[in-house]
C-alpha atoms as a PDB file:
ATOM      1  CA  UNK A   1      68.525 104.633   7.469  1.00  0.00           C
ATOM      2  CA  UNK A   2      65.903 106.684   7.834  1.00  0.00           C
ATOM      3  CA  UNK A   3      65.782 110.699   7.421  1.00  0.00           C
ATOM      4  CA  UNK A   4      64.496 110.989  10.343  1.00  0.00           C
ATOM      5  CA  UNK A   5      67.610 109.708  11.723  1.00  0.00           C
ATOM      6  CA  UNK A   6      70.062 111.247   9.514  1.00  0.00           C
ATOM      7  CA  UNK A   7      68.613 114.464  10.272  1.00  0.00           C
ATOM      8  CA  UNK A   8      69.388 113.798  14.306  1.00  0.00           C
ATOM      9  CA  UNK A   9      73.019 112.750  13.474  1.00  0.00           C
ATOM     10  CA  UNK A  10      73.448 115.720  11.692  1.00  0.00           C
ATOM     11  CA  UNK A  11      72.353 118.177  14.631  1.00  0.00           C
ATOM     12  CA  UNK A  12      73.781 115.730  16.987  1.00  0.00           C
ATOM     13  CA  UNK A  13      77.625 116.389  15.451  1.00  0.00           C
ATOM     14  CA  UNK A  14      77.174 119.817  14.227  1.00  0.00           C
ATOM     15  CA  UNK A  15      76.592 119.914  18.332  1.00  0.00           C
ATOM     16  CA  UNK A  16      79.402 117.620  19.871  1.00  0.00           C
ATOM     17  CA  UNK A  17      82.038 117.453  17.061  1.00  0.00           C
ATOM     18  CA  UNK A  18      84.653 119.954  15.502  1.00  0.00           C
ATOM     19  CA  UNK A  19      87.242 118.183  13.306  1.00  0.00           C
ATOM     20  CA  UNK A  20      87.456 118.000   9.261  1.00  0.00           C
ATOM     21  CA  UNK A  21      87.616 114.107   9.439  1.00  0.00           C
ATOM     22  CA  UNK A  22      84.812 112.225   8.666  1.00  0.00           C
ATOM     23  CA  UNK A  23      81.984 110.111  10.508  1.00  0.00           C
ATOM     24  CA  UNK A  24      80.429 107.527   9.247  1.00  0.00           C
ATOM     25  CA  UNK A  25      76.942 107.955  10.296  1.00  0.00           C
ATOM     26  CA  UNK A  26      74.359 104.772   9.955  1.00  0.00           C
ATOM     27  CA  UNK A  27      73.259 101.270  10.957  1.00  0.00           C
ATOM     28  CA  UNK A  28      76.115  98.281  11.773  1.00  0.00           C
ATOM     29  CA  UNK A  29      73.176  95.804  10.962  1.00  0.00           C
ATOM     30  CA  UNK A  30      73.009  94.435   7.464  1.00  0.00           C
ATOM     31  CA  UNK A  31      69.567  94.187   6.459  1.00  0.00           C
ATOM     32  CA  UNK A  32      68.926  91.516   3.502  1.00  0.00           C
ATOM     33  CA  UNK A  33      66.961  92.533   0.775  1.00  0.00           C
ATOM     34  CA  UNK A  34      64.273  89.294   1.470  1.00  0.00           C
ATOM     35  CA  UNK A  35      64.191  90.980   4.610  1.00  0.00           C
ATOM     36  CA  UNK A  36      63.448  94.558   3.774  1.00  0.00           C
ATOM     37  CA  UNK A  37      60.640  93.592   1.294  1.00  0.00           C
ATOM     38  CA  UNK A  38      59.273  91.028   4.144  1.00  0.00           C
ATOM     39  CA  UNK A  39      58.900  94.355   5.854  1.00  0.00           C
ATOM     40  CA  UNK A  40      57.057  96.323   3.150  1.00  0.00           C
ATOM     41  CA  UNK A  41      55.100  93.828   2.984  1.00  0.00           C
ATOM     42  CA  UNK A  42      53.436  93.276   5.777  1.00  0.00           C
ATOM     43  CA  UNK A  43      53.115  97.222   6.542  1.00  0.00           C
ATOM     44  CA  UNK A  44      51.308  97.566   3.150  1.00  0.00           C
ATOM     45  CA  UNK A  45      49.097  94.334   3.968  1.00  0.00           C
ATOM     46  CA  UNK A  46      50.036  93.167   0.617  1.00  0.00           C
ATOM     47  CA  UNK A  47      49.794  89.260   0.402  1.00  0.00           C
ATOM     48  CA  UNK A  48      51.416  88.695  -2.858  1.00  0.00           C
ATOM     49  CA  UNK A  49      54.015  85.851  -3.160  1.00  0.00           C
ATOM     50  CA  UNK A  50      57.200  87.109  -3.267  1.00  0.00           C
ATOM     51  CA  UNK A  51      59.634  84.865  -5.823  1.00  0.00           C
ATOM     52  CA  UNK A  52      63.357  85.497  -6.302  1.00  0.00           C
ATOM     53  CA  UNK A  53      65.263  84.289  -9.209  1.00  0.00           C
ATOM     54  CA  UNK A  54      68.212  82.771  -7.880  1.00  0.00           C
ATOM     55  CA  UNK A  55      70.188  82.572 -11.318  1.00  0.00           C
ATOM     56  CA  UNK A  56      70.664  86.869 -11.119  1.00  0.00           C
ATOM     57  CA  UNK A  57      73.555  88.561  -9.457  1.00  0.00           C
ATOM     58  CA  UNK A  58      73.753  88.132  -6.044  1.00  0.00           C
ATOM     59  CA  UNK A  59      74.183  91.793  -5.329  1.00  0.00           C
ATOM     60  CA  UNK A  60      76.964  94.050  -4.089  1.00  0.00           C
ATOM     61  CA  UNK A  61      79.346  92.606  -1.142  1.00  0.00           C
ATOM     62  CA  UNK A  62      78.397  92.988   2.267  1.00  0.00           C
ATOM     63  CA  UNK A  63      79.953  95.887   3.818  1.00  0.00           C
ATOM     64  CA  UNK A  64      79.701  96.798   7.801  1.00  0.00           C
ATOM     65  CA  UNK A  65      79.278 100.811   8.165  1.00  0.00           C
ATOM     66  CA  UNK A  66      82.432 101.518  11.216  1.00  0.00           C
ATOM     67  CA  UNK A  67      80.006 104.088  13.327  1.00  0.00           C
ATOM     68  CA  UNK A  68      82.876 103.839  16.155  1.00  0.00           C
ATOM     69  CA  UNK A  69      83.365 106.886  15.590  1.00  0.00           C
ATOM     70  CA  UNK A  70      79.734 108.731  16.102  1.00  0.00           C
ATOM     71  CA  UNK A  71      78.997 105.782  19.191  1.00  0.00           C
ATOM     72  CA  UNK A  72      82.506 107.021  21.160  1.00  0.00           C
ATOM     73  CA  UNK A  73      80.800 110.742  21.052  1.00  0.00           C
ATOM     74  CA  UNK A  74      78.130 109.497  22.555  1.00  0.00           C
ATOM     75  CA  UNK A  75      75.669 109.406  19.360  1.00  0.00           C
ATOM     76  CA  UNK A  76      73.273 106.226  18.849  1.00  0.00           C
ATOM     77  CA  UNK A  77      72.979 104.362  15.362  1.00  0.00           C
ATOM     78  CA  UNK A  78      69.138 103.903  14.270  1.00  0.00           C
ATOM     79  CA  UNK A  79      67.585 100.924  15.162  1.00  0.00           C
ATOM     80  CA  UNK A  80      67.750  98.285  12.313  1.00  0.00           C
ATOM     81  CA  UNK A  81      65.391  97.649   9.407  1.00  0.00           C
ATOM     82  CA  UNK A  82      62.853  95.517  10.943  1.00  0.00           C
ATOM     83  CA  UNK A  83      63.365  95.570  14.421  1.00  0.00           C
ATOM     84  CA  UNK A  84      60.149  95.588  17.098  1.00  0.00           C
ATOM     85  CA  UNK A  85      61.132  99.217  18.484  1.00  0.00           C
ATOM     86  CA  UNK A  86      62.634 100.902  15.211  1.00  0.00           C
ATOM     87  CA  UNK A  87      62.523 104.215  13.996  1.00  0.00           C
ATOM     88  CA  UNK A  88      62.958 103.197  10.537  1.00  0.00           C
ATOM     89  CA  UNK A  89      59.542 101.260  10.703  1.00  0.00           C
ATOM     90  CA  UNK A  90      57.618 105.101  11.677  1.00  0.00           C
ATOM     91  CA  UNK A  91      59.342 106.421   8.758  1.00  0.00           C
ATOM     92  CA  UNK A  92      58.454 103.149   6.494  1.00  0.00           C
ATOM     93  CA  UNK A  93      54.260 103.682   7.832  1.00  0.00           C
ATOM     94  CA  UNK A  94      54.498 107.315   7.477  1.00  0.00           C
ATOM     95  CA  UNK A  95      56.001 106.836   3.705  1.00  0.00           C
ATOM     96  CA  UNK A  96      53.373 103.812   3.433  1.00  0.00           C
ATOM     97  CA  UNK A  97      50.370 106.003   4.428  1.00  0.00           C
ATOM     98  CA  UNK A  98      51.159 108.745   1.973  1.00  0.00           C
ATOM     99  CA  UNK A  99      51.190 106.380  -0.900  1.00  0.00           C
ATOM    100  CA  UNK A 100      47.503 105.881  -0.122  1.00  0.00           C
ATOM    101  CA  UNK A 101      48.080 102.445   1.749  1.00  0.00           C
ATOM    102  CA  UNK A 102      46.649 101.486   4.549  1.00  0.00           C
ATOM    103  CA  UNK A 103      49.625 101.015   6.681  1.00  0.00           C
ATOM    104  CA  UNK A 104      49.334  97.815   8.850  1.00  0.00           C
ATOM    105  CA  UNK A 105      50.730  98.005  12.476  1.00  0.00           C
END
């Protein structure tokens, strides 16, 4: 998730909700860690070879974020990690271009 989008779920409740439980506020869609550096990679234009060493720890479990409650308010979860029209890839450019790299489209 990006900031970007926490920051608009924030206003969005402190708007439309009034009740001490609490809401889970985030993205349904797993994203896979080959995944997320397939995406820093090609917004940095970096053409290394990425190689994983499959005899390490697999990770922690897979968990789905519930945002049932934020959707039935009418909020929207961020576009997923990757996707064509998604916030979080702005965020990752912006982030990209002030690390001094020239951010590829």
């Amino acid at each position: 998730m990006h900031i970007d989008d926490l920051a608009a779920a924030a206003i969005f409740l402190m708007n439309n909700y009034d009740s001490p439980e609490i809401v889970n506020v985030g993205v349904e869609d797993e994203v896979s860690i080959a995944q997320l550096v397939e995406l820093v990679k090609s917004i940095s234009g970096c053409s290394s070879k990425i190689v994983f060493d499959p005899s390490k720890p697999d990770g922690t479990p897979r968990r789905k974020m519930d945002i049932s409650k934020i959707k039935s308010l009418g909020g929207s979860q961020p576009t997923p990690c990757g996707k064509a029209s998604n916030p979080h890839m702005t965020g990752m450019h912006r982030m990209a271009i002030r690390q001094g790299f020239n951010a590829v489209a």
